[in-house]
Protein backbone atom coordinates (compact mmCIF):
# COMPACT_ATOMS: atom_id res chain seq x y z
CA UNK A 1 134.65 86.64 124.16
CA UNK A 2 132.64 89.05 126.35
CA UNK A 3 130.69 88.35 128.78
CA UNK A 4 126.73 89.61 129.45
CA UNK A 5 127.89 92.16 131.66
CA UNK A 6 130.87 93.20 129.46
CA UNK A 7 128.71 93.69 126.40
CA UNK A 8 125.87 95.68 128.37
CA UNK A 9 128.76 97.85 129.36
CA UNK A 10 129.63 98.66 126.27
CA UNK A 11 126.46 99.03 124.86
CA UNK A 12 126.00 101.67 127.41
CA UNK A 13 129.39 103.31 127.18
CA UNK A 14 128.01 103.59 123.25
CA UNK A 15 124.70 105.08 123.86
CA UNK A 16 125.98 108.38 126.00
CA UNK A 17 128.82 108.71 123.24
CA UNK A 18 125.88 108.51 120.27
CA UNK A 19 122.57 110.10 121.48
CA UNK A 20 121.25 107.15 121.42
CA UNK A 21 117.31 106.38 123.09
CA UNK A 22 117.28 102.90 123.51
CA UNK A 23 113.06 101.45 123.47
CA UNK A 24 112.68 97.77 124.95
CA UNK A 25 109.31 96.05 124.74
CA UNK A 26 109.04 93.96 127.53
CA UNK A 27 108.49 90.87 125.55
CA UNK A 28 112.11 91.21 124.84
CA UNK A 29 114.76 89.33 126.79
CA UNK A 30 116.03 90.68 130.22
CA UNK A 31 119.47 91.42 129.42
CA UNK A 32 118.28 93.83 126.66
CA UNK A 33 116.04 94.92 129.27
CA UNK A 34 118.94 96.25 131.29
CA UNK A 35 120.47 98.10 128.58
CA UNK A 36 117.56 100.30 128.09
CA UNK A 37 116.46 103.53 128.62
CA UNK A 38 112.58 102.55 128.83
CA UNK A 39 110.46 99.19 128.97
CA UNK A 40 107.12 99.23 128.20
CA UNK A 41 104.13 98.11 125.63
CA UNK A 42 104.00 100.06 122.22
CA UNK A 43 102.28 102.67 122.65
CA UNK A 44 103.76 103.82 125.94
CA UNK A 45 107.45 103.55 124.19
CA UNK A 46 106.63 105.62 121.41
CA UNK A 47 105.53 109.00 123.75
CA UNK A 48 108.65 107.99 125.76
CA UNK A 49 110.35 108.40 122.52
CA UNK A 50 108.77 111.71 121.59
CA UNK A 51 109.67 113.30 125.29
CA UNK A 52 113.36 111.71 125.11
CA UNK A 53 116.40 114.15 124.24
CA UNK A 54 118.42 111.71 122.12
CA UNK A 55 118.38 112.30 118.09
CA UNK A 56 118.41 108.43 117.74
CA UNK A 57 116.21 106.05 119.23
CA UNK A 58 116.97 102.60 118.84
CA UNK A 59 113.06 99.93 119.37
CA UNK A 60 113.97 96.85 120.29
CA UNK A 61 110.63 94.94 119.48
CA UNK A 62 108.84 94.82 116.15
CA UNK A 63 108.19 97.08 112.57
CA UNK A 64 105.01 98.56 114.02
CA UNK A 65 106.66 99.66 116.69
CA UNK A 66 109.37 101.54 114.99
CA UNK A 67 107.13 103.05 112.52
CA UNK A 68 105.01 104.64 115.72
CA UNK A 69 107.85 106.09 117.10
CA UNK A 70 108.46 107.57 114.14
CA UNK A 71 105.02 108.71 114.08
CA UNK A 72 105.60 110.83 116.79
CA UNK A 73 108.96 112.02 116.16
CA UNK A 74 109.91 112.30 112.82
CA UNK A 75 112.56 114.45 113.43
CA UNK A 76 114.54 111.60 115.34
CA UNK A 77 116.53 109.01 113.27
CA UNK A 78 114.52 105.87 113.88
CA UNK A 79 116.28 102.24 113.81
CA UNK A 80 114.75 98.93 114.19
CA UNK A 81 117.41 96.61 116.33
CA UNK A 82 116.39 93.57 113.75
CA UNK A 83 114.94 94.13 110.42
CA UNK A 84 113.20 90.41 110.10
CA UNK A 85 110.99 91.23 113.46
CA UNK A 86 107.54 91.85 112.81
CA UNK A 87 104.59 91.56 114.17
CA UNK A 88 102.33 88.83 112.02
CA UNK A 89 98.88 90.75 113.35
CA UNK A 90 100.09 93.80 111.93
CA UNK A 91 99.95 92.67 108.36
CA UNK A 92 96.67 90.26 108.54
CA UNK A 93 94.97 93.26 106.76
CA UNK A 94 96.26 95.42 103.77
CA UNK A 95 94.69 98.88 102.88
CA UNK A 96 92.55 97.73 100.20
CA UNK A 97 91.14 94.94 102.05
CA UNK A 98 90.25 97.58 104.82
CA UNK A 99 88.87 100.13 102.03
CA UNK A 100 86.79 96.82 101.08
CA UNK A 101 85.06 96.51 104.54
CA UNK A 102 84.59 99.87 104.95
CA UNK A 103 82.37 99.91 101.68
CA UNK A 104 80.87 96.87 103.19
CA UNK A 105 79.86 98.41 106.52
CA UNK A 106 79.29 102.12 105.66
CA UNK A 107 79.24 104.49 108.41
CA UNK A 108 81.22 102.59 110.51
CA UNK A 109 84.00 103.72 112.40
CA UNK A 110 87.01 101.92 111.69
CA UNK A 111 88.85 101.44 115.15
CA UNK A 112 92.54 100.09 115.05
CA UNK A 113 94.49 98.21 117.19
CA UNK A 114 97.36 99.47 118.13
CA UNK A 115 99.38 96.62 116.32
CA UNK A 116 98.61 97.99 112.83
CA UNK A 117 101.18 98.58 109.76
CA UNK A 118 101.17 102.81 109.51
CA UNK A 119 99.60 102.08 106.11
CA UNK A 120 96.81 100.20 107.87
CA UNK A 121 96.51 103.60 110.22
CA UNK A 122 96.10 106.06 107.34
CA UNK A 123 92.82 104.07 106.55
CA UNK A 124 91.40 104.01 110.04
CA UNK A 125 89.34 106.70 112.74
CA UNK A 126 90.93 105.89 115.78
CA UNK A 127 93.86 103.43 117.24
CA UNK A 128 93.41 101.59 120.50
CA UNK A 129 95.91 99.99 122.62
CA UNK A 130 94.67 96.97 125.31
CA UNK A 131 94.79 98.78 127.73
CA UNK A 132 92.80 101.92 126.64
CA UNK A 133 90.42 99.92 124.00
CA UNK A 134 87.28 99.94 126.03
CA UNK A 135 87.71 103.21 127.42
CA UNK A 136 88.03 104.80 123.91
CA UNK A 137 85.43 102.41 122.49
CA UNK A 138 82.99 103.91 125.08
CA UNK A 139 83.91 107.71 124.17
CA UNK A 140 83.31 107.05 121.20
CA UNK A 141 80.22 109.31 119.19
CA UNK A 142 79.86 106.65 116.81
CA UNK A 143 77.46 103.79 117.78
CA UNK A 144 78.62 101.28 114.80
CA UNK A 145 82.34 100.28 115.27
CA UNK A 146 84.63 98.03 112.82
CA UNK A 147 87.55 96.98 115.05
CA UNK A 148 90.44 95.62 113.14
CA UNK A 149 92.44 93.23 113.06
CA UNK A 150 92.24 91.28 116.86
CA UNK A 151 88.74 89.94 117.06
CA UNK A 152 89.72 88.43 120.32
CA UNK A 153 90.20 91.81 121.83
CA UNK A 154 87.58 93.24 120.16
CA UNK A 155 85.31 90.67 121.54
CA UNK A 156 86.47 91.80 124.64
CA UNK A 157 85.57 94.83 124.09
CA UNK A 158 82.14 94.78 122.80
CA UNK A 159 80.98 92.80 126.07
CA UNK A 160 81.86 95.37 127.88
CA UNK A 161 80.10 97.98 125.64
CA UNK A 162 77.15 96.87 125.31
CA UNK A 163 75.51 99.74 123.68
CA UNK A 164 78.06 99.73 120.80
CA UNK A 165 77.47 97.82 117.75
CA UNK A 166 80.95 96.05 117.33
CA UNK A 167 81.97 94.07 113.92
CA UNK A 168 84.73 92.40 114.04
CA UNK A 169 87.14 90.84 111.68
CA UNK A 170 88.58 87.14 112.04
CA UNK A 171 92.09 88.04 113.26
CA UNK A 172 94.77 88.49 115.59
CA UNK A 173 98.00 87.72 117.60
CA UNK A 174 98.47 83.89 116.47
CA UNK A 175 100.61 83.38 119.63
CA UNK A 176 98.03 84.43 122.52
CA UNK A 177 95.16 82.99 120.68
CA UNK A 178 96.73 79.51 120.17
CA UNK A 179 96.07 79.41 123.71
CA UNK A 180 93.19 76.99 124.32
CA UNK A 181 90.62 76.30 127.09
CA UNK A 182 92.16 73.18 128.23
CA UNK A 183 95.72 74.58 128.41
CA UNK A 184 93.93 77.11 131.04
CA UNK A 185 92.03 74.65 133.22
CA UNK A 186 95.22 72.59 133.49
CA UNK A 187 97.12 75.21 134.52
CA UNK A 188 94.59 75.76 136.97
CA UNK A 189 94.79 72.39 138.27
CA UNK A 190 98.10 72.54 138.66
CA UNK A 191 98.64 75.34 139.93
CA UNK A 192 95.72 75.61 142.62
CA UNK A 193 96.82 78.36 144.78
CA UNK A 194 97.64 80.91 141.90
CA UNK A 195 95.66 83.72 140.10
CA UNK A 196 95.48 83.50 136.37
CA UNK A 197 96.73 86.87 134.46
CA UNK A 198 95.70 86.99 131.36
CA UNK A 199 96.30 89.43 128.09
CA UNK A 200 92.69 90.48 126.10
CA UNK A 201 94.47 89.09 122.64
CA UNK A 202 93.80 85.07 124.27
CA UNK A 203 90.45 83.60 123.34
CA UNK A 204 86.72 84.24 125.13
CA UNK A 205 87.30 80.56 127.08
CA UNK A 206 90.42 81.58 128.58
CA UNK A 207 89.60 85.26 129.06
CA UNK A 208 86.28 84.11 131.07
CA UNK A 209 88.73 82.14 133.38
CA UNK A 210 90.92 84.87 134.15
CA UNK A 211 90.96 86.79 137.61
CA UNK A 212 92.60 89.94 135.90
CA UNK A 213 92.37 90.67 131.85
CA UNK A 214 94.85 93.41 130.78
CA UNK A 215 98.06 94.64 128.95
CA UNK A 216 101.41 93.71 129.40
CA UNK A 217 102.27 96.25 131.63
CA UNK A 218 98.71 95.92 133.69
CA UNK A 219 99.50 92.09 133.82
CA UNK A 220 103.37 93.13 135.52
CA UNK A 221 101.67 95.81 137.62
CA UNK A 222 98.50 93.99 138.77
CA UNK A 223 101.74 91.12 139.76
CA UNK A 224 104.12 93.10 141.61
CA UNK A 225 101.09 95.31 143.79
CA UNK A 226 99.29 92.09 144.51
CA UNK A 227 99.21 90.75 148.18
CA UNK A 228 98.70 87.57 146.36
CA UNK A 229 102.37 85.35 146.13
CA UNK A 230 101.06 83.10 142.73
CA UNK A 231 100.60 83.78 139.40
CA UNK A 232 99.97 82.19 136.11
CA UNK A 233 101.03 84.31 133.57
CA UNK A 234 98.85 84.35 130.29
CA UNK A 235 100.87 86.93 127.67
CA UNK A 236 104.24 85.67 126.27
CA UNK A 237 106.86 83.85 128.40
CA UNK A 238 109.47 86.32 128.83
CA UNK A 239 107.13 88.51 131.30
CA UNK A 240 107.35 85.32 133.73
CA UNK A 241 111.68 85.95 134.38
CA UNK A 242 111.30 89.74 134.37
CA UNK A 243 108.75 89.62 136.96
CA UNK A 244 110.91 86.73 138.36
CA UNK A 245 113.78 89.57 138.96
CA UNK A 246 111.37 92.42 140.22
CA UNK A 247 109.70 90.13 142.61
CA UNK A 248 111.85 86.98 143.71
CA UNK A 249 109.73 86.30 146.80
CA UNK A 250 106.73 85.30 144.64
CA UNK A 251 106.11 82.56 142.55
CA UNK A 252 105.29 83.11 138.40
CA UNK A 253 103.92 79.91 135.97
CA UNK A 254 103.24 79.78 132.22
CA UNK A 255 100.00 79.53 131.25
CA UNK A 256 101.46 77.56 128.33
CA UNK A 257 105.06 76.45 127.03
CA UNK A 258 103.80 77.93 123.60
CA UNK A 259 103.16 81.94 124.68
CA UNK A 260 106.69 82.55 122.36
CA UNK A 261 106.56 85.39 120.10
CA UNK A 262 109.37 84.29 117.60
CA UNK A 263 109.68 87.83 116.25
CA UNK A 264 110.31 89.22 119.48
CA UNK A 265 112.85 86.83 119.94
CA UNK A 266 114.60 87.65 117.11
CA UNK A 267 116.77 90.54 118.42
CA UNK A 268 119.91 89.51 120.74
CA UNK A 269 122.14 91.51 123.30
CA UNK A 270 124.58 91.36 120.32
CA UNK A 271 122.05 92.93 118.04
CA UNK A 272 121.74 95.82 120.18
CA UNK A 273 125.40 96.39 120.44
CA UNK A 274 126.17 96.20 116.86
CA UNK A 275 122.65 98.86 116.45
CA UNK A 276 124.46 100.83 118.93
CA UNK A 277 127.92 100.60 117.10
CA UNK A 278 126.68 101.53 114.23
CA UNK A 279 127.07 98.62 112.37
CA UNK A 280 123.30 96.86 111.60
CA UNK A 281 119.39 98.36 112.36
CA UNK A 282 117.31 98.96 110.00
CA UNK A 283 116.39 102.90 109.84
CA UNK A 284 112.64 103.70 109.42
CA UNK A 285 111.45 105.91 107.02
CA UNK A 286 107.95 106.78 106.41
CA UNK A 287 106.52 109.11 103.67
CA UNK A 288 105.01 112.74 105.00
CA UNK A 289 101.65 111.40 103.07
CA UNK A 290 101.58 108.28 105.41
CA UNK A 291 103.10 109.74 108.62
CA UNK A 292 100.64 112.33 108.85
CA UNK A 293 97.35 110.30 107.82
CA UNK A 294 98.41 107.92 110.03
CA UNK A 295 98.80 110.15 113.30
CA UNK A 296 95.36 111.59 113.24
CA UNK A 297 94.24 108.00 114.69
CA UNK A 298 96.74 108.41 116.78
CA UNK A 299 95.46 112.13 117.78
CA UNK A 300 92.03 111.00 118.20
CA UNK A 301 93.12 107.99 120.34
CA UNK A 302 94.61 110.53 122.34
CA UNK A 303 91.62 113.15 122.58
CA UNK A 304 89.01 110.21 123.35
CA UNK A 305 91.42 108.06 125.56
């Protein structure tokens, strides 16, 4: 039986040997983590991808992920480390059901988050990603906005652009909006001392309680440059031990037991050496038709962001 380190090893020795790019979100666990060649949220992965010299790029994270690195290179060999992980926001809405509101709301702009099927891209203006969302919303020429599917973040959002007309959809990341008021004001209580980080996709109540609101990797960054020593963390568990090995001298809570994404916890240290061996991960293949009709929100996310 190997142990961690052993396998890591390996999986490393296998990577040089195979050209292979290896993506972690950082919701995965921190000995995949280790292994990889960049951590990050979604979008940031994907351009990683695009600017990295290996033909193969192995995402350790979910299906929309995969698909927008393949997005933006289609010329790399694309492999998801665990075919069951998705991401349960990314399907709340099919094509036809957006093609539906659209008709419903003409002349709207249909902005998409981020964590969106490809399909669900090839139907939309422009993609957003937490952390550029506002900004984008705000460049925006279009006054009348339909932001799919998180209407969490896109409540978010619209308070802070005001002079938008914003129409959300009922939707969104089931694990950061399970999170309830009551869950945040007894963190609070008992944890006095400590600021309270929160992620956009949580509900208006716990959002209004916050001291900082933003992305993964705003939440880690806002943590480790902070004179402050205490932290509630309100985005998914595993960002409490990773920020737990980059900065032992502070102290990180959960805002709740419950912040588990089970899809992201689908993929294993073994997975990734078996992707890596050649021996399981799901490649990702995506028409020309799609791949291109879905970059163009991807380009204009870009160009306004």
């Amino acid at each position: 039986m190997s142990t961690t380190r052993e396998l890591q090893d390996e999986i490393r020795k296998l990577k040089q040997e195979k050209d292979i790019c290896i993506l972690a979100h950082a919701y995965q666990s921190h000995d995949i983590l280790e292994v990889a060649d960049y951590i990050g949220d979604s979008y940031g992965l994907s351009e990683k991808a695009a600017a990295a010299p290996q033909k193969t790029v192995l995402m350790c994270g979910v299906r929309f992920m995969a698909e927008t690195v393949k997005i933006l290179s289609p010329e790399k060999k694309v492999l998801l480390s665990h075919s069951e992980a998705d991401c349960p926001m990314a399907r709340q809405l099919d094509v036809e059901q957006v093609q539906a509101l659209k008709a419903k709301y003409p002349g709207y702009a249909v902005v998409a988050y981020i964590n969106t099927t490809a399909d669900l891209k090839t139907v939309s203006d422009v993609c957003v990603t937490s952390a550029s969302a506002v900004k984008i919303v705000r460049n925006m020429k279009e006054k009348n906005i339909l932001f799919i599917p998180d209407c969490n973040l896109g409540a978010w959002v619209a308070k802070q652009v005001p002079e938008k007309k914003i129409q959300l959809v009922q939707g969104g990341c089931p694990v950061h909006a399970a999170i309830t008021k009551q869950e945040a004001l007894a963190a609070r209580k008992k944890y006095p001392g400590a600021e309270l980080l929160v992620h956009p996709e949580c509900v208006a109540d716990v959002v209004e309680m916050a001291d900082y609101i933003g992305s993964t990797t705003g939440i880690m960054n806002y943590a480790k440059n902070s004179d402050h020593q205490e932290f509630i963390i309100g985005t998914e568990n595993s960002i409490i031990q990773h920020l737990q090995f980059e900065c032992p001298d502070k102290r990180f809570y959960p805002l709740s037991k419950h912040l588990v994404c089970r899809d992201m916890k689908l993929t294993t240290l073994a997975d990734v050496y078996h992707c890596v061996k050649g021996d399981t991960g799901e490649e990702i293949t995506l028409s020309d038709e799609v791949r291109l009709a879905a970059k163009k929100c991807l380009d204009a996310m870009l160009e306004l962001g």
